[in-house]
C-alpha atoms as a PDB file:
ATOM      1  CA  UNK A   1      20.199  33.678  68.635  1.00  0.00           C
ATOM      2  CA  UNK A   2      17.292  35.976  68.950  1.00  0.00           C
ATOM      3  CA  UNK A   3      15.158  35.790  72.090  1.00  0.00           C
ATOM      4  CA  UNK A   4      10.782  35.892  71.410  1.00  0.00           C
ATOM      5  CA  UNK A   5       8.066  36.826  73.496  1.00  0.00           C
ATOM      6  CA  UNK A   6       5.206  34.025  73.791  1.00  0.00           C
ATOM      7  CA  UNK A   7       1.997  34.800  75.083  1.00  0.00           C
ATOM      8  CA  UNK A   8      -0.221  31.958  75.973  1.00  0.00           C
ATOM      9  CA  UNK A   9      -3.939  32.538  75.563  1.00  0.00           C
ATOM     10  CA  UNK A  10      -4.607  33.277  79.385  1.00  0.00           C
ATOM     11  CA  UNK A  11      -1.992  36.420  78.325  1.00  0.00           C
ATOM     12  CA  UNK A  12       1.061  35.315  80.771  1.00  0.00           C
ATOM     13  CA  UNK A  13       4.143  36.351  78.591  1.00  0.00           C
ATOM     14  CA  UNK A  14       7.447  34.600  78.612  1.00  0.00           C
ATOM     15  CA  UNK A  15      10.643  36.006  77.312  1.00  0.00           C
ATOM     16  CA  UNK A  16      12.083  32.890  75.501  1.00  0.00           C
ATOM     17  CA  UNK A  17      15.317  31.983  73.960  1.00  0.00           C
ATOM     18  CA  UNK A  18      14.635  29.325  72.022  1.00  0.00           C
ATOM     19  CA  UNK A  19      14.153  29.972  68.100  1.00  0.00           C
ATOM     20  CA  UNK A  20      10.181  30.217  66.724  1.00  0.00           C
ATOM     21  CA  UNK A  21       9.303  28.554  63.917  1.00  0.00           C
ATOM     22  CA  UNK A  22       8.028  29.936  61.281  1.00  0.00           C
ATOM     23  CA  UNK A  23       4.747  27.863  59.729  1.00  0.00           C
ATOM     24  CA  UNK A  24       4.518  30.270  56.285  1.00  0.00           C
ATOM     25  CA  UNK A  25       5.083  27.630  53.768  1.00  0.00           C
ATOM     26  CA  UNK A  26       8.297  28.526  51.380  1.00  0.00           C
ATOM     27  CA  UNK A  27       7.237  29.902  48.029  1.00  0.00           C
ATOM     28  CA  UNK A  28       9.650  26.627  46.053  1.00  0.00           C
ATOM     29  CA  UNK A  29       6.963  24.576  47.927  1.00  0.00           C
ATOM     30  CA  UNK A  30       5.570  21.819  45.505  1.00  0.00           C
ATOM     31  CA  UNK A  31       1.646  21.433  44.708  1.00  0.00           C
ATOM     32  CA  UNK A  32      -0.035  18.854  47.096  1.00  0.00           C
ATOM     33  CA  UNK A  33      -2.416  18.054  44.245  1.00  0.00           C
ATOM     34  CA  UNK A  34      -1.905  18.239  40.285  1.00  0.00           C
ATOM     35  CA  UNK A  35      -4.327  19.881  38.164  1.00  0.00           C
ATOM     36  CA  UNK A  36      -6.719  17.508  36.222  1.00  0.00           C
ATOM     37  CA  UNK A  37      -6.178  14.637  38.891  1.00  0.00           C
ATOM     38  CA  UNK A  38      -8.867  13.474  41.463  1.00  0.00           C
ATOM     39  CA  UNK A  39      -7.725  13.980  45.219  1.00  0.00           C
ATOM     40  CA  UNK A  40      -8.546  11.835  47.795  1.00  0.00           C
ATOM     41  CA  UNK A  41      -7.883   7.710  48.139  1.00  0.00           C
ATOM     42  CA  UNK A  42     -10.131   5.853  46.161  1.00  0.00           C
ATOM     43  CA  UNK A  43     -11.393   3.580  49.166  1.00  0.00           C
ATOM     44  CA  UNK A  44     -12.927   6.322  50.555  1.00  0.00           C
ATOM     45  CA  UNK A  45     -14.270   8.242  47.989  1.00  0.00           C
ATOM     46  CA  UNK A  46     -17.874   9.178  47.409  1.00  0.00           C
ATOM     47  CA  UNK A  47     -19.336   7.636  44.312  1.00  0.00           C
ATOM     48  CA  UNK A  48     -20.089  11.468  43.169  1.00  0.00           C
ATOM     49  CA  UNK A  49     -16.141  12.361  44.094  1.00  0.00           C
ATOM     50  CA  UNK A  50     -15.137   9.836  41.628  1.00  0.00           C
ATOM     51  CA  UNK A  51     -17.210  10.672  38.558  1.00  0.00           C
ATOM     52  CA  UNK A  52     -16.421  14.536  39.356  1.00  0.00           C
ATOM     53  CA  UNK A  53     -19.738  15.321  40.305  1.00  0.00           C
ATOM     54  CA  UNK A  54     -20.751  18.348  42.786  1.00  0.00           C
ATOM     55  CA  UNK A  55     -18.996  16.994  45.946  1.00  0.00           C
ATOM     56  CA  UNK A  56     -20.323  18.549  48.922  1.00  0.00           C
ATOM     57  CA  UNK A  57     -20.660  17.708  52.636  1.00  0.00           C
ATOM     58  CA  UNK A  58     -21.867  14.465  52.489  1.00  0.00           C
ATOM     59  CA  UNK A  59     -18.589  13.124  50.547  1.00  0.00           C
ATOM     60  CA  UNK A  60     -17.390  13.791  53.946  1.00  0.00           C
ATOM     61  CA  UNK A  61     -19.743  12.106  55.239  1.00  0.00           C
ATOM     62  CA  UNK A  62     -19.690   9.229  53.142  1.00  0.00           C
ATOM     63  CA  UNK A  63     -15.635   8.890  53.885  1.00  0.00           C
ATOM     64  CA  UNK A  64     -16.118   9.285  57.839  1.00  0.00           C
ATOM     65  CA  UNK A  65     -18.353   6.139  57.265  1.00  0.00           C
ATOM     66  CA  UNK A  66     -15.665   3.878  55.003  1.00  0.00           C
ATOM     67  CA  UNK A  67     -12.999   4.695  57.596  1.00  0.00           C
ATOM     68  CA  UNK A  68     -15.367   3.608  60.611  1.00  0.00           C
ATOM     69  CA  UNK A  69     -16.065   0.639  58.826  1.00  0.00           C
ATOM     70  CA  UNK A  70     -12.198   0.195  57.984  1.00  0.00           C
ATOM     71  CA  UNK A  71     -11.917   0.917  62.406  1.00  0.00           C
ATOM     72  CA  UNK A  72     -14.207  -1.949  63.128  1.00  0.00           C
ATOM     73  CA  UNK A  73     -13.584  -4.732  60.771  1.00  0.00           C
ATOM     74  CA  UNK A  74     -10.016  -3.865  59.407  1.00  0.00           C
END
């Protein structure tokens, strides 16, 4: 077992023993999305997302909305 040094972001180091991980994603790794597909869940999609229109921040916008009405009403 390999030891690591860990600095926190107030710079006290620690020698550790305990293994790191390692958060590089392994190049086998499958696609999250398909090409040709729409992402997103079609609940909260903007009306623009859906007909693969420009999508810009106010998709966002428009899905913060559908989930805070999901929140309050269920």
């Amino acid at each position: 077992m390999t030891s690591s040094l860990l600095t926190s972001y107030f710079g006290v180091s620690i020698k550790s023993s305990w293994p790191t991980l390692d958060w590089r994603e392994p190049k086998d790794a499958p696609e999250l999305t398909v090409p040709g597909t729409i992402p997103g869940t079609p609940k909260f999609m903007a009306p623009e997302q859906i007909e693969e229109a420009k999508v810009d921040h106010h998709a966002a916008l428009f899905a913060l909305g559908c989930l805070l009405q999901f929140i309050a009403t269920g």
